[in-house]
C-alpha atoms as a PDB file:
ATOM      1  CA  UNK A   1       5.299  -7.559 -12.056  1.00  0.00           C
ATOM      2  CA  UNK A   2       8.474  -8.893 -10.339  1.00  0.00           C
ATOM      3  CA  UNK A   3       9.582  -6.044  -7.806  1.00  0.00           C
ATOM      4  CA  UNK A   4      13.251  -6.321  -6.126  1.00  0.00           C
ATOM      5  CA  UNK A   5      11.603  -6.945  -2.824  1.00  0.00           C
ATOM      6  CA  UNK A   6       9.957 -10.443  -4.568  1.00  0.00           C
ATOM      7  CA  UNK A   7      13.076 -11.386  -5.956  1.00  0.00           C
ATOM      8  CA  UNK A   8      14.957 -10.889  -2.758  1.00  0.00           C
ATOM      9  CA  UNK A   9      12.668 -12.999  -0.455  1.00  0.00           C
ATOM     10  CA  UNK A  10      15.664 -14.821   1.405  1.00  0.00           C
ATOM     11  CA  UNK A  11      17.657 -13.994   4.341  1.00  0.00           C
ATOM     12  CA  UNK A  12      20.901 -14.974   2.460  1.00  0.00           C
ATOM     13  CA  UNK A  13      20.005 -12.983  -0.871  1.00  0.00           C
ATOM     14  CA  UNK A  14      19.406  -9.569   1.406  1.00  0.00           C
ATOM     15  CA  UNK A  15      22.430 -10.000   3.081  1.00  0.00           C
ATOM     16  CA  UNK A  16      24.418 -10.342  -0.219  1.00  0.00           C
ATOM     17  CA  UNK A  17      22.527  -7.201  -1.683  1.00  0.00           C
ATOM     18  CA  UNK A  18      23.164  -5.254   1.849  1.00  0.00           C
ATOM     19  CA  UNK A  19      26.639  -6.297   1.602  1.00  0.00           C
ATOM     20  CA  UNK A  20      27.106  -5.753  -2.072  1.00  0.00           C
ATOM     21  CA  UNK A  21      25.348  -1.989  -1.958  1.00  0.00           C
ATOM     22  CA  UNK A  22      27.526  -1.169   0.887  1.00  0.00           C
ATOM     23  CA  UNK A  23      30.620  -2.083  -0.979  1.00  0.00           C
ATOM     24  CA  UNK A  24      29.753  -0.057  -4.162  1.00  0.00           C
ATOM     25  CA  UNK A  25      29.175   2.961  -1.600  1.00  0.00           C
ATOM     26  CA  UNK A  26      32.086   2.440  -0.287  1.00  0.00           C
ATOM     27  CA  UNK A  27      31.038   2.238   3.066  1.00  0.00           C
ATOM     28  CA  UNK A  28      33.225  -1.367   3.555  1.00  0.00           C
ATOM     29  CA  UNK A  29      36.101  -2.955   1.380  1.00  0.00           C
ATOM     30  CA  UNK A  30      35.410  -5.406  -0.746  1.00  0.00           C
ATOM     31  CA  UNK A  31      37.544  -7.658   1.132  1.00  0.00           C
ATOM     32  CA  UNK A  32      35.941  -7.115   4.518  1.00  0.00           C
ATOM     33  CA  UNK A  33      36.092  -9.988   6.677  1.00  0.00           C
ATOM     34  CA  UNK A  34      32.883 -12.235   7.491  1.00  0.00           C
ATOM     35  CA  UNK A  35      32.379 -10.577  10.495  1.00  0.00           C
ATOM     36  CA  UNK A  36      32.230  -7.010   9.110  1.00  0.00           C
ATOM     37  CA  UNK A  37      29.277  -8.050   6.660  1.00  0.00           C
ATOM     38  CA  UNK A  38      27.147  -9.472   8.810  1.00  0.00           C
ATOM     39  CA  UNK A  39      27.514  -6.559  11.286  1.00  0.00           C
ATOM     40  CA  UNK A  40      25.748  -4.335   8.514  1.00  0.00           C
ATOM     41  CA  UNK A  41      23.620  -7.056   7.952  1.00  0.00           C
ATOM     42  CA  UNK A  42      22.052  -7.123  11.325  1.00  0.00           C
ATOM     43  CA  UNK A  43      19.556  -4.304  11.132  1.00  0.00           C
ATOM     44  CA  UNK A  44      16.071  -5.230  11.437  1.00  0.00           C
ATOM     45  CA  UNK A  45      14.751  -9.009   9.874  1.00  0.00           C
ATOM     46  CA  UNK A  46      14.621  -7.975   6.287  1.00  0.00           C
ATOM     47  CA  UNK A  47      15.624  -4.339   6.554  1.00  0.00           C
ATOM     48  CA  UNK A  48      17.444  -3.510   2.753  1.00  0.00           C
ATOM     49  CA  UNK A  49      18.356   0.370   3.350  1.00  0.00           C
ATOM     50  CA  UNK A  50      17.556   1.586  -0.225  1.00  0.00           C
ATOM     51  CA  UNK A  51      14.215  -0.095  -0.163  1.00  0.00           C
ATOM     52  CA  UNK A  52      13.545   1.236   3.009  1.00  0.00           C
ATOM     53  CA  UNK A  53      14.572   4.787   1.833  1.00  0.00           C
ATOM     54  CA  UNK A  54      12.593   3.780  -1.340  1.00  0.00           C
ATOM     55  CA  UNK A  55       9.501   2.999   1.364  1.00  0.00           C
ATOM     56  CA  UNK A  56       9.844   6.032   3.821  1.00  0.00           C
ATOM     57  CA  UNK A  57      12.117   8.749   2.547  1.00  0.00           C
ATOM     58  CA  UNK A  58      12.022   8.911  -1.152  1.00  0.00           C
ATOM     59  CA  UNK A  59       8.993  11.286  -1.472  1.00  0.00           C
ATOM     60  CA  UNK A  60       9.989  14.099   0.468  1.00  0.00           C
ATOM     61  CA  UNK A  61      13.954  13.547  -0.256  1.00  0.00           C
ATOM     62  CA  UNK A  62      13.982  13.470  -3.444  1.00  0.00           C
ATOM     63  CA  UNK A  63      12.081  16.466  -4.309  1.00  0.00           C
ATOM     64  CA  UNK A  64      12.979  18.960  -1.115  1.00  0.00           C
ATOM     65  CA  UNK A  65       9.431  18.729   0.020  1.00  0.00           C
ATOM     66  CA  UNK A  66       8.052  20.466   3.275  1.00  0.00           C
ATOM     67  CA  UNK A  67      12.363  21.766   3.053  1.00  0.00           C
ATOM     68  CA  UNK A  68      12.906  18.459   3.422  1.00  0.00           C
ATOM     69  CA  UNK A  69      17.120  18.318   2.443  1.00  0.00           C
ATOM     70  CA  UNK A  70      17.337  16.659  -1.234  1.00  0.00           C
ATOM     71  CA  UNK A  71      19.375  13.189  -1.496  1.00  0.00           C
ATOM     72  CA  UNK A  72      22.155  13.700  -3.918  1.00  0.00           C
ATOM     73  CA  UNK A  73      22.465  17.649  -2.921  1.00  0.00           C
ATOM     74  CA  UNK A  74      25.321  18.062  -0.762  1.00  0.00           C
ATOM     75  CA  UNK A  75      24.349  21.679   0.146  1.00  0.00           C
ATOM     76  CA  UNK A  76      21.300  20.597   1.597  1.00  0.00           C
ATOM     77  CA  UNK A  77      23.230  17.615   3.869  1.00  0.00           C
ATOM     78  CA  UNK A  78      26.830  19.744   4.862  1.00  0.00           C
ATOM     79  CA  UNK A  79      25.281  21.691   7.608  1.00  0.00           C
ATOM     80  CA  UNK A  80      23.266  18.570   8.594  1.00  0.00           C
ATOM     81  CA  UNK A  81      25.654  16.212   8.323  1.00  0.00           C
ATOM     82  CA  UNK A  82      27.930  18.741  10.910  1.00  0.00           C
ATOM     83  CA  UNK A  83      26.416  17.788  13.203  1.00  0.00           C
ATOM     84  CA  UNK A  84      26.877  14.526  13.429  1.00  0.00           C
ATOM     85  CA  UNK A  85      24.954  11.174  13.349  1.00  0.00           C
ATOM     86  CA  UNK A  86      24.055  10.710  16.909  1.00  0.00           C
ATOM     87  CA  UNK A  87      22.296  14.350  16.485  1.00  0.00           C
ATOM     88  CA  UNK A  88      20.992  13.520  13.314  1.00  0.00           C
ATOM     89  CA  UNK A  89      19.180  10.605  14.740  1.00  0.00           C
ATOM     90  CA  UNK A  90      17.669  12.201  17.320  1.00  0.00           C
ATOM     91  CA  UNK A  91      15.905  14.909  14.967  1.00  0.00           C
ATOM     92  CA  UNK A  92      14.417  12.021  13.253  1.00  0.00           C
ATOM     93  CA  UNK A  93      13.705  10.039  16.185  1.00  0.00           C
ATOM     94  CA  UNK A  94      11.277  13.026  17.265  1.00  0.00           C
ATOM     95  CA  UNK A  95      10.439  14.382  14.041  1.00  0.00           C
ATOM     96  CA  UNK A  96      12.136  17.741  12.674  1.00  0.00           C
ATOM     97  CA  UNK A  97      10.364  20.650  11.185  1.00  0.00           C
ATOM     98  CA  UNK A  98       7.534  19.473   8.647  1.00  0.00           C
ATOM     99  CA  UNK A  99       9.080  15.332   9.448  1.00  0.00           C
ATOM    100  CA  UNK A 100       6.796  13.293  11.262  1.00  0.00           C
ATOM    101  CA  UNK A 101       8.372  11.269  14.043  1.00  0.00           C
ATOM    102  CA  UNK A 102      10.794   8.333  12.025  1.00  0.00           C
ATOM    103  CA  UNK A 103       9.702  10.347   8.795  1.00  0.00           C
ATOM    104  CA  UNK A 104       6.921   7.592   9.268  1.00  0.00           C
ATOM    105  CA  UNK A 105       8.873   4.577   9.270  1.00  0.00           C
ATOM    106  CA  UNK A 106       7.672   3.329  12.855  1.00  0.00           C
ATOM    107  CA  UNK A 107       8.969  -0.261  11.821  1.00  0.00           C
ATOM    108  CA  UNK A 108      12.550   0.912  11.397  1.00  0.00           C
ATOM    109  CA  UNK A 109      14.598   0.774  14.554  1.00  0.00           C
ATOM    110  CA  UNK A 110      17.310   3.348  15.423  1.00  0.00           C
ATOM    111  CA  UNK A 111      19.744   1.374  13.768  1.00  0.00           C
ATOM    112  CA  UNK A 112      17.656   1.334  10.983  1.00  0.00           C
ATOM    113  CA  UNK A 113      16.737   4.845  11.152  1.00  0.00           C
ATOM    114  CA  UNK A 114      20.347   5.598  11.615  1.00  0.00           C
ATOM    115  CA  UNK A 115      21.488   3.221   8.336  1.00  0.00           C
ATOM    116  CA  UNK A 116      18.488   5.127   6.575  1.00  0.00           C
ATOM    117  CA  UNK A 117      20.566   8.417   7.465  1.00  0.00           C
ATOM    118  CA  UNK A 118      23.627   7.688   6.479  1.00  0.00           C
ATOM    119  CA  UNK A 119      22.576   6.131   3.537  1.00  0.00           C
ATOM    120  CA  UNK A 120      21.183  10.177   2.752  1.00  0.00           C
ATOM    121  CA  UNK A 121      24.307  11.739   3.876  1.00  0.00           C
ATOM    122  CA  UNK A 122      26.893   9.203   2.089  1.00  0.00           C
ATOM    123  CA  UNK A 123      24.387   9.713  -1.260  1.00  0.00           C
ATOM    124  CA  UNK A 124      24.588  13.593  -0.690  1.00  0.00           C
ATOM    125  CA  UNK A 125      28.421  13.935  -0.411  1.00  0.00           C
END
């Protein structure tokens, strides 16, 4: 079975699909310079946010398990997302409620962590 991971192997190719996901969530312009793209790019060696959310956060997001806030609910993110990212971080950092520590992603940095977050948020609006 060819999975998207397989198919995206390369460096270059996971850059393009960072870059191209984070235009059609309008998180950068489509004209963004160079520079701009390989900023978002430079998360951990191989990190692709929506697999990683895919990976780590899609069980428990998804449905609202353990009161887990669901992706794509913006009820469940507003009071959340009031606080900020730098807060929001932390709570996963250190695990919140029924969340383990990193919601078990202990590969994911905190820039990773903190893509994987807004990622939730920007999905939830």
């Amino acid at each position: 079975m060819v999975t998207f991971s397989r198919m995206f192997k390369s460096r270059v190719a996971q850059i393009g699909v960072v870059s191209a996901l984070a235009v059609m969530a309008g998180s950068v312009s489509a004209d963004a310079g160079k520079q701009d793209l390989m900023q978002l790019a430079a998360l951990s060696d191989g990190f692709v946010v929506e697999t990683a959310y895919m990976q780590n956060c899609f069980a428990c997001h998804s449905s609202g398990a353990a009161g887990a806030p669901k992706v794509g609910t913006a009820a469940d993110w507003a009071p959340r997302a009031e606080k900020g990212i730098d807060a929001l971080l932390a709570s996963a950092i250190k695990g919140v409620n029924a969340m383990p520590p990193k919601g078990l992603c202990f590969a994911c940095t905190d820039d990773d962590l903190k893509a994987l977050i807004q990622y939730m948020v920007d999905s939830s609006k």
